[in-house]
Protein backbone atom coordinates (compact mmCIF):
# COMPACT_ATOMS: atom_id res chain seq x y z
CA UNK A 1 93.40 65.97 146.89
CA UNK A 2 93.12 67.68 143.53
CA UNK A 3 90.81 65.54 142.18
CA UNK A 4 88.22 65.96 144.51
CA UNK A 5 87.56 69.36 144.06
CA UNK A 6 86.46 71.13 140.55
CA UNK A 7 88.40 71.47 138.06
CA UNK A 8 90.28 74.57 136.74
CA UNK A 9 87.74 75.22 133.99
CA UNK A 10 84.97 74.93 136.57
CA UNK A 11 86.33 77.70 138.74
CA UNK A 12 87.59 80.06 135.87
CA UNK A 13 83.93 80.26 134.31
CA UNK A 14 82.65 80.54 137.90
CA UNK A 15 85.25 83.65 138.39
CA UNK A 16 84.19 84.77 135.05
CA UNK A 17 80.69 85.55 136.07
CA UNK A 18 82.08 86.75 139.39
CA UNK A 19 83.76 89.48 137.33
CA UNK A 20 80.28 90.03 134.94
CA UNK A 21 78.77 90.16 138.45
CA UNK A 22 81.20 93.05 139.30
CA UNK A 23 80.92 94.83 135.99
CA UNK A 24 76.78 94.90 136.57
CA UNK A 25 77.37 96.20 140.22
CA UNK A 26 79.76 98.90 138.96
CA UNK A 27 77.22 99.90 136.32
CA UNK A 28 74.49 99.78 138.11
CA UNK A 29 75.75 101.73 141.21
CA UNK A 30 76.40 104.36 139.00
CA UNK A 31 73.36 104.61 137.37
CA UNK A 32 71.40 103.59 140.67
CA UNK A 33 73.28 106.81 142.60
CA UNK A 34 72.21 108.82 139.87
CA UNK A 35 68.64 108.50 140.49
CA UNK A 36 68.51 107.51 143.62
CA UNK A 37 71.01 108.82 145.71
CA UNK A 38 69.61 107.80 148.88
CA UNK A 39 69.04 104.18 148.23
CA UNK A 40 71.94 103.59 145.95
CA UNK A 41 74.44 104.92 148.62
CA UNK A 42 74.56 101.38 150.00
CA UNK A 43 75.47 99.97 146.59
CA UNK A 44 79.03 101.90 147.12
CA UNK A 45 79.55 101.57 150.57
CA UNK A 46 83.23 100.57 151.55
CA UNK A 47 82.32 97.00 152.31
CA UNK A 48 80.82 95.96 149.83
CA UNK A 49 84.03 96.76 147.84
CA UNK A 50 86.54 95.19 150.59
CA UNK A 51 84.31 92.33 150.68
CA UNK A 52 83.47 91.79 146.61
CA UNK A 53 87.71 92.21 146.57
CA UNK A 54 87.74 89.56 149.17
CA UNK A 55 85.93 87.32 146.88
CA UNK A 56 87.73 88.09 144.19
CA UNK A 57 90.94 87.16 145.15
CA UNK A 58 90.28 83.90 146.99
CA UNK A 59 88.83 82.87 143.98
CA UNK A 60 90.80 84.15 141.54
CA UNK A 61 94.33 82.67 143.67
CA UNK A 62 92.73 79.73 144.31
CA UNK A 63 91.50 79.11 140.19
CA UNK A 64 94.72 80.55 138.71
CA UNK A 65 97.48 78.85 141.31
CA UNK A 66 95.52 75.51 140.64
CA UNK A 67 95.50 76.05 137.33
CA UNK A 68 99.34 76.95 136.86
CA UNK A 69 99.81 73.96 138.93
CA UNK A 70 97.76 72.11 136.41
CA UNK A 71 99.07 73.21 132.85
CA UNK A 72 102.87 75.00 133.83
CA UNK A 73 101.64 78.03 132.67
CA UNK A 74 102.10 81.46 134.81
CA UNK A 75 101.00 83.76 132.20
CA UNK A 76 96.77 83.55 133.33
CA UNK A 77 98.03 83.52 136.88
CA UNK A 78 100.28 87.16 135.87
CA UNK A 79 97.20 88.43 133.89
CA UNK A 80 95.04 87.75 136.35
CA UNK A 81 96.99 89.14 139.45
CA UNK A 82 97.58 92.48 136.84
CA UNK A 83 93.36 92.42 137.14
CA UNK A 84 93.72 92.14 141.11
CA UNK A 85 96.23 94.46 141.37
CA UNK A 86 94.37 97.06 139.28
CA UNK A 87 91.08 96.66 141.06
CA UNK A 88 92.91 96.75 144.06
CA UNK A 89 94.25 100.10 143.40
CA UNK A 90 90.64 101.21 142.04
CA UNK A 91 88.98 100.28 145.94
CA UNK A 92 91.86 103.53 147.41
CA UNK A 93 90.32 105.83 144.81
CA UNK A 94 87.97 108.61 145.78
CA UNK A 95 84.28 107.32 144.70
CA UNK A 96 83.57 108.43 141.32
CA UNK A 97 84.00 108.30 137.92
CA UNK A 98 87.60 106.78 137.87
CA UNK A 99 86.77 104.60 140.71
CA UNK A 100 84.44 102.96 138.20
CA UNK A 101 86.55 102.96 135.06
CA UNK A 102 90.13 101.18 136.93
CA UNK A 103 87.80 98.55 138.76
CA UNK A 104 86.05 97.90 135.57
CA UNK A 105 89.93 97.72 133.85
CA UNK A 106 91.08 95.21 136.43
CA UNK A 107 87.73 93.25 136.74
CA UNK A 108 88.15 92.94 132.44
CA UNK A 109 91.95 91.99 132.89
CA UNK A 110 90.70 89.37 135.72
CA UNK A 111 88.37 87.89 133.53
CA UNK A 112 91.28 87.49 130.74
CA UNK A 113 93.50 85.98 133.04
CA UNK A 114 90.36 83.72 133.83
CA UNK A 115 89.74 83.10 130.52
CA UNK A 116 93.45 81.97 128.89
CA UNK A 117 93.88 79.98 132.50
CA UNK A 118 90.88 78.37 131.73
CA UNK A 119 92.13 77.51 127.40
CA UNK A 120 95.25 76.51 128.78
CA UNK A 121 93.60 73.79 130.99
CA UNK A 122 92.01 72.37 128.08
């Protein structure tokens, strides 16, 4: 069943521009609310935050359980949940500032995870 599905290094590098993906949406929310508040409010609704976290951890589960599966290691699969957990926390923040910063923080530790689950595939 494994095989018929892409590999580990496939869906890391596809989570890793899920995470670049978040990074540009955090940036340019704030930047976007700055100049236009009005339009850029729907940048930082709720959903789009419960849904983008959605994303991220089907994807990330999915890439860093297969991969631990694949290679015996848990320590992308810890990283990576650290990065889940932390931008987890970031969506019960108050919009703002800090908001930003922590879901940037876990999104960067996500990608890490990503990134050594993806090295230790190879």
């Amino acid at each position: 069943m494994l095989e018929r599905l892409p590999g580990t290094g496939t869906l890391d590098r596809l989570a890793i521009g899920l995470s670049g993906l978040c990074l540009v949406h955090c940036v340019a929310s704030v930047f976007l609310l700055s100049l236009l508040a009005s339009a850029g409010g729907m940048l930082v609704h709720p959903a789009v935050h419960e849904i983008g976290l959605a994303i991220a951890i089907a994807v990330g589960t999915f890439a860093l359980v297969r991969g631990a599966f694949e290679h015996g290691y848990i320590l992308p699969g810890a990283v990576g949940g650290l990065g889940l957990g932390v931008m987890a926390g970031a969506l019960s923040m108050p919009h703002g500032p800090m908001e930003t910063v922590y879901t940037m923080l876990g999104v960067g530790i996500l990608a890490l995870g990503h990134d050594l689950n993806r090295r230790a595939a190879n």
